[in-house]
N, C-alpha and C. Protein backbone atom coordinates (compact mmCIF):
# COMPACT_ATOMS: atom_id res chain seq x y z
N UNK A 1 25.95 -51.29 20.54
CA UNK A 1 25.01 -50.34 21.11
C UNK A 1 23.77 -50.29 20.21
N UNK A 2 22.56 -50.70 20.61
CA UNK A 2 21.44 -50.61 20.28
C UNK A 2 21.28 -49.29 19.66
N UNK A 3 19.91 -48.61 18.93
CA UNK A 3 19.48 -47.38 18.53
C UNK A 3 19.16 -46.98 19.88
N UNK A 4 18.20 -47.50 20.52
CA UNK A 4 17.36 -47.19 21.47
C UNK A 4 18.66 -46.87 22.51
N UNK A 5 19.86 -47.51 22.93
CA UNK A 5 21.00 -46.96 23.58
C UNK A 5 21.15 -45.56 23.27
N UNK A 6 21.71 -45.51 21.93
CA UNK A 6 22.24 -44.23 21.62
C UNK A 6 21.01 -43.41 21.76
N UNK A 7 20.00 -43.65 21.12
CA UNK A 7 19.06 -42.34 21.43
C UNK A 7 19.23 -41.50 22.88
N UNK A 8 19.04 -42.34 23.75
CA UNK A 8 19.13 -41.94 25.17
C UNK A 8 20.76 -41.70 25.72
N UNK A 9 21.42 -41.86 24.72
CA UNK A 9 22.97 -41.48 25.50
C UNK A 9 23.25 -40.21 24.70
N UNK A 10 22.24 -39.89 23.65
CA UNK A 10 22.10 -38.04 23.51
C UNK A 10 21.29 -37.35 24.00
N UNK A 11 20.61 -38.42 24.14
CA UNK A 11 19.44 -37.13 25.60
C UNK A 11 20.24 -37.09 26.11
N UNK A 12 20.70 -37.82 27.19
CA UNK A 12 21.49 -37.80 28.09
C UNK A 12 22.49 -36.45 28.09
N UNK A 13 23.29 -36.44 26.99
CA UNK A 13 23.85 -35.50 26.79
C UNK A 13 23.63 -34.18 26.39
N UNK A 14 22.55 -34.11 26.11
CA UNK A 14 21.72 -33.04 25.57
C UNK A 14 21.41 -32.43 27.08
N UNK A 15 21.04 -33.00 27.83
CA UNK A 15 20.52 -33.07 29.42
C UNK A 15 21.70 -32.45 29.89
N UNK A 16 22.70 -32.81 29.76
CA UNK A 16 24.38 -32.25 31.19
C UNK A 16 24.21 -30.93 30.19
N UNK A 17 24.33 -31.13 28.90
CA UNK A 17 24.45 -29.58 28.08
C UNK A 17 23.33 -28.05 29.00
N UNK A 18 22.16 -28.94 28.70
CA UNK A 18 20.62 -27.57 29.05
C UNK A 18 21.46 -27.67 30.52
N UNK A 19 21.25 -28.40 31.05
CA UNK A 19 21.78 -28.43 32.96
C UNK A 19 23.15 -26.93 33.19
N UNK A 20 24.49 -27.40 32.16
CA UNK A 20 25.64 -26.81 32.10
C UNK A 20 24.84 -25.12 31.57
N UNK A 21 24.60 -24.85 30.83
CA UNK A 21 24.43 -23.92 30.12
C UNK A 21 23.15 -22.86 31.14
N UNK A 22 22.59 -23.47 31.53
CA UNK A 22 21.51 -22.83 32.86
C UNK A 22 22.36 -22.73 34.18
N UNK A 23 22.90 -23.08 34.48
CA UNK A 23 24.23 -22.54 35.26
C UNK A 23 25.18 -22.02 35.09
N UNK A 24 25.61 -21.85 33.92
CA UNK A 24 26.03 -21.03 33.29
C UNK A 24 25.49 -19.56 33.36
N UNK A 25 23.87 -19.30 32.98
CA UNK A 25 23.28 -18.19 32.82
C UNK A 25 23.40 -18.02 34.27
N UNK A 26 23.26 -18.24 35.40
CA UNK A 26 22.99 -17.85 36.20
C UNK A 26 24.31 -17.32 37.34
N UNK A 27 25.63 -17.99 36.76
CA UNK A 27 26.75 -17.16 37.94
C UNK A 27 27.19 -16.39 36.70
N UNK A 28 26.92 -16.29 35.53
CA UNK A 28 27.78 -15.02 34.94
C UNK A 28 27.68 -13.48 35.57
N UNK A 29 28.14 -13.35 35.92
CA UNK A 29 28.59 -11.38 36.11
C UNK A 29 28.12 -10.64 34.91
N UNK A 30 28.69 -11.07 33.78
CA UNK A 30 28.58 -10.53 32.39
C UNK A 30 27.45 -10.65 31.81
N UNK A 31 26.43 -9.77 31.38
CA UNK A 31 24.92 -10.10 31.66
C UNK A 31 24.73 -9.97 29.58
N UNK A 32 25.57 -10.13 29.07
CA UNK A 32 25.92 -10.40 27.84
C UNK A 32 25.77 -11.89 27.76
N UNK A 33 27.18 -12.52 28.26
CA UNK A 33 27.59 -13.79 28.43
C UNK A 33 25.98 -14.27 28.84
N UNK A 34 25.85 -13.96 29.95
CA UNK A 34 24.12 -14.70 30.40
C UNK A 34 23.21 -15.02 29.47
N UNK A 35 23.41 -13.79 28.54
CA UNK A 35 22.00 -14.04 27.65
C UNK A 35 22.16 -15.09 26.59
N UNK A 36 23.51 -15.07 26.30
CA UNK A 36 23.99 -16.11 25.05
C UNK A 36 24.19 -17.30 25.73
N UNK A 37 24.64 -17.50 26.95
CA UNK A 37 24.14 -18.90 27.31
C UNK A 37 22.94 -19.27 27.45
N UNK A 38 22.14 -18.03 27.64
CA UNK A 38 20.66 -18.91 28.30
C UNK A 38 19.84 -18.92 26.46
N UNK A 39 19.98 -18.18 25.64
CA UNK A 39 19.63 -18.48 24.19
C UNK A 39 20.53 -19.91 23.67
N UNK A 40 21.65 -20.66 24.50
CA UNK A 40 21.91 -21.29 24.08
C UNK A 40 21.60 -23.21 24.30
N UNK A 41 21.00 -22.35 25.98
CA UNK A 41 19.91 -23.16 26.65
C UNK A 41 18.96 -23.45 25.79
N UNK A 42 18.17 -22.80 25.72
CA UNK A 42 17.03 -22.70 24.70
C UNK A 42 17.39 -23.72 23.22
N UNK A 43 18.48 -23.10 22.44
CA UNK A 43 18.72 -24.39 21.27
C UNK A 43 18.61 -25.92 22.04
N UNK A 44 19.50 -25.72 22.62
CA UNK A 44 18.94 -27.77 23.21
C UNK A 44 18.25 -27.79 23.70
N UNK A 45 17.42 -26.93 24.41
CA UNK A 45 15.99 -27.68 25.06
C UNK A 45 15.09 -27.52 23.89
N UNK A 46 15.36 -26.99 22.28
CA UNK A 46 15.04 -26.98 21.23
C UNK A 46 14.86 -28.58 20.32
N UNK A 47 16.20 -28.46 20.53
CA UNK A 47 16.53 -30.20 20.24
C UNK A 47 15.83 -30.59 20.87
N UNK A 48 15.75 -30.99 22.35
CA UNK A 48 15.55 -31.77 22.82
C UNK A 48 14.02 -32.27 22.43
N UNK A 49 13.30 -31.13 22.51
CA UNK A 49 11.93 -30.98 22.09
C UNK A 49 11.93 -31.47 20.41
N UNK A 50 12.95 -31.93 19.75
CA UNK A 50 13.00 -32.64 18.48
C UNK A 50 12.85 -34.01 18.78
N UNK A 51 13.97 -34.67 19.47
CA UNK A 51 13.98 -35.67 20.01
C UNK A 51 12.74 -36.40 20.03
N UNK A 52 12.25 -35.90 20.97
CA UNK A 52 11.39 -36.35 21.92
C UNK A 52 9.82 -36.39 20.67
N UNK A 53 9.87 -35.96 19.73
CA UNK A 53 8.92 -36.45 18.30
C UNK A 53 7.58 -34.82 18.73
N UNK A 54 8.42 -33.99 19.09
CA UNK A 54 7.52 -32.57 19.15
C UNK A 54 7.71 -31.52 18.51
N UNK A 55 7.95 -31.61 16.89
CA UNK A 55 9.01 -30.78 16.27
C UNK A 55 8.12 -29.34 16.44
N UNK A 56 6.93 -29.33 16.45
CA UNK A 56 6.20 -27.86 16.30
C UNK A 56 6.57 -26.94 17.53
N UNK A 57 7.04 -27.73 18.98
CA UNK A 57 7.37 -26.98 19.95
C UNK A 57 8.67 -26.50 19.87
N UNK A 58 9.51 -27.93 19.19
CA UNK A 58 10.55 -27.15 19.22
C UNK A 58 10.86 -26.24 17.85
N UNK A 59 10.44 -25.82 17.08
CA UNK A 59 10.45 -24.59 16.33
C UNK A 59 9.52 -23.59 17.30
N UNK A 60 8.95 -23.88 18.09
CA UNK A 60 8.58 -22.54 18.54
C UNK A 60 9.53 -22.17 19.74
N UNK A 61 10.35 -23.05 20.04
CA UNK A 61 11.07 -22.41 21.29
C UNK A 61 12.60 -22.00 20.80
N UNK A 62 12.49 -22.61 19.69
CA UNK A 62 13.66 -21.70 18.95
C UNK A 62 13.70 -20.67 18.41
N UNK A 63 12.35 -20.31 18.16
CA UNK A 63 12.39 -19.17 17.41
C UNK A 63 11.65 -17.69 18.63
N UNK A 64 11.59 -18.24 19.80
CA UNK A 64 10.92 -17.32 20.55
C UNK A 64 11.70 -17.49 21.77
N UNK A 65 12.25 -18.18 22.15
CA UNK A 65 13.19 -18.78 23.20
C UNK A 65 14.60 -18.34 22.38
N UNK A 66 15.06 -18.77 21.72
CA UNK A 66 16.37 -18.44 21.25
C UNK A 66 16.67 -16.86 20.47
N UNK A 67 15.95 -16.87 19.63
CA UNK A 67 15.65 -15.48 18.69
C UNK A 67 15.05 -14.51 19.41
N UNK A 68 14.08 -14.17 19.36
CA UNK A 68 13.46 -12.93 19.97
C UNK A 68 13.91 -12.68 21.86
N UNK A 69 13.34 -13.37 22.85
CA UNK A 69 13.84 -13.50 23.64
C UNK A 69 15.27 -12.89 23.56
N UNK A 70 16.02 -13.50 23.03
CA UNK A 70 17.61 -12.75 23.16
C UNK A 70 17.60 -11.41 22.97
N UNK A 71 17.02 -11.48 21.62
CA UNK A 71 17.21 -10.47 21.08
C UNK A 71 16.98 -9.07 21.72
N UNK A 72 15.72 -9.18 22.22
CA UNK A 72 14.64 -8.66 23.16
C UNK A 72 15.99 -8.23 24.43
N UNK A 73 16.23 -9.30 25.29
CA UNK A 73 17.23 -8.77 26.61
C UNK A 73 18.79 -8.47 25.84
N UNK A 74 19.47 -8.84 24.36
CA UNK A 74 20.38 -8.15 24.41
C UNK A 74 19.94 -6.56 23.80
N UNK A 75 18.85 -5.87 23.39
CA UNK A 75 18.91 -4.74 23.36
C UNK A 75 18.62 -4.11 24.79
N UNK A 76 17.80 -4.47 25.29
CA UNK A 76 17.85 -4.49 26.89
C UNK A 76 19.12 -4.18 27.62
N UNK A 77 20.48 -4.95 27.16
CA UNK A 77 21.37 -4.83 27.92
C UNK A 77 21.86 -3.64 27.42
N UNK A 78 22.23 -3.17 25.98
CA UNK A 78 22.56 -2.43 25.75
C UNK A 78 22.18 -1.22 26.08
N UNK A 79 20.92 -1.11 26.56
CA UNK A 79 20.61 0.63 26.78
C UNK A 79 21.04 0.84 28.74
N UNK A 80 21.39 -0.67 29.04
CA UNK A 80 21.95 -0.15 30.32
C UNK A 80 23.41 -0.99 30.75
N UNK A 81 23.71 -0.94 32.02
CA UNK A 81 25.00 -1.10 31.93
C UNK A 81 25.19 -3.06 31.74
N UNK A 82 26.26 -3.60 31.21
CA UNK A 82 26.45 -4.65 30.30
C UNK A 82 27.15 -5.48 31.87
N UNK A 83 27.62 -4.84 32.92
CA UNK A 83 27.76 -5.75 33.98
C UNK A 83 26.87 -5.38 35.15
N UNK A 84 26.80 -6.90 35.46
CA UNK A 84 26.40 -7.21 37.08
C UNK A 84 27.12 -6.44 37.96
N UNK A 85 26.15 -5.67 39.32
CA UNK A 85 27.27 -5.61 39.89
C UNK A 85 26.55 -5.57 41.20
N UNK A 86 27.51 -6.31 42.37
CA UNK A 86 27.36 -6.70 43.19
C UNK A 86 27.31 -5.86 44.48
């Protein structure tokens, strides 16, 4: 396997991860669970934005996408109720 293989068979995987994890945020009930998947979204589309030779974006989407952002909707969740409800 070439470099240039593997590079792209961790995008790749990096890719089913952001994909898994954004579907994830979106059928959870548990609006907890949501937020820590979708901050967890954010780390690999963090990476990914490494990858890809953009390190300044991806420190900014980690640190505003993953960090604050969360942080931001899990106090959010806490001052109201912690489930979805249908």
């Amino acid at each position: 396997m070439t470099p240039l293989q593997l590079d792209m068979a961790i995008q790749f995987i990096i890719l089913i991860g952001i994909l898994l994890t954004a579907y994830l945020t979106i059928t959870y009930k548990d609006l907890l669970s949501a937020a820590l998947a979708s901050a967890g979204m954010s780390l690999l589309l963090s990476l990914e934005f490494y990858m890809l030779h953009a390190p300044d974006v991806a420190i900014a989407e980690a640190a505003v996408g993953a960090g604050v952002a969360t942080a931001i909707i899990v106090y959010g969740i806490s001052k109201t109720s912690r489930w979805e409800e249908v």
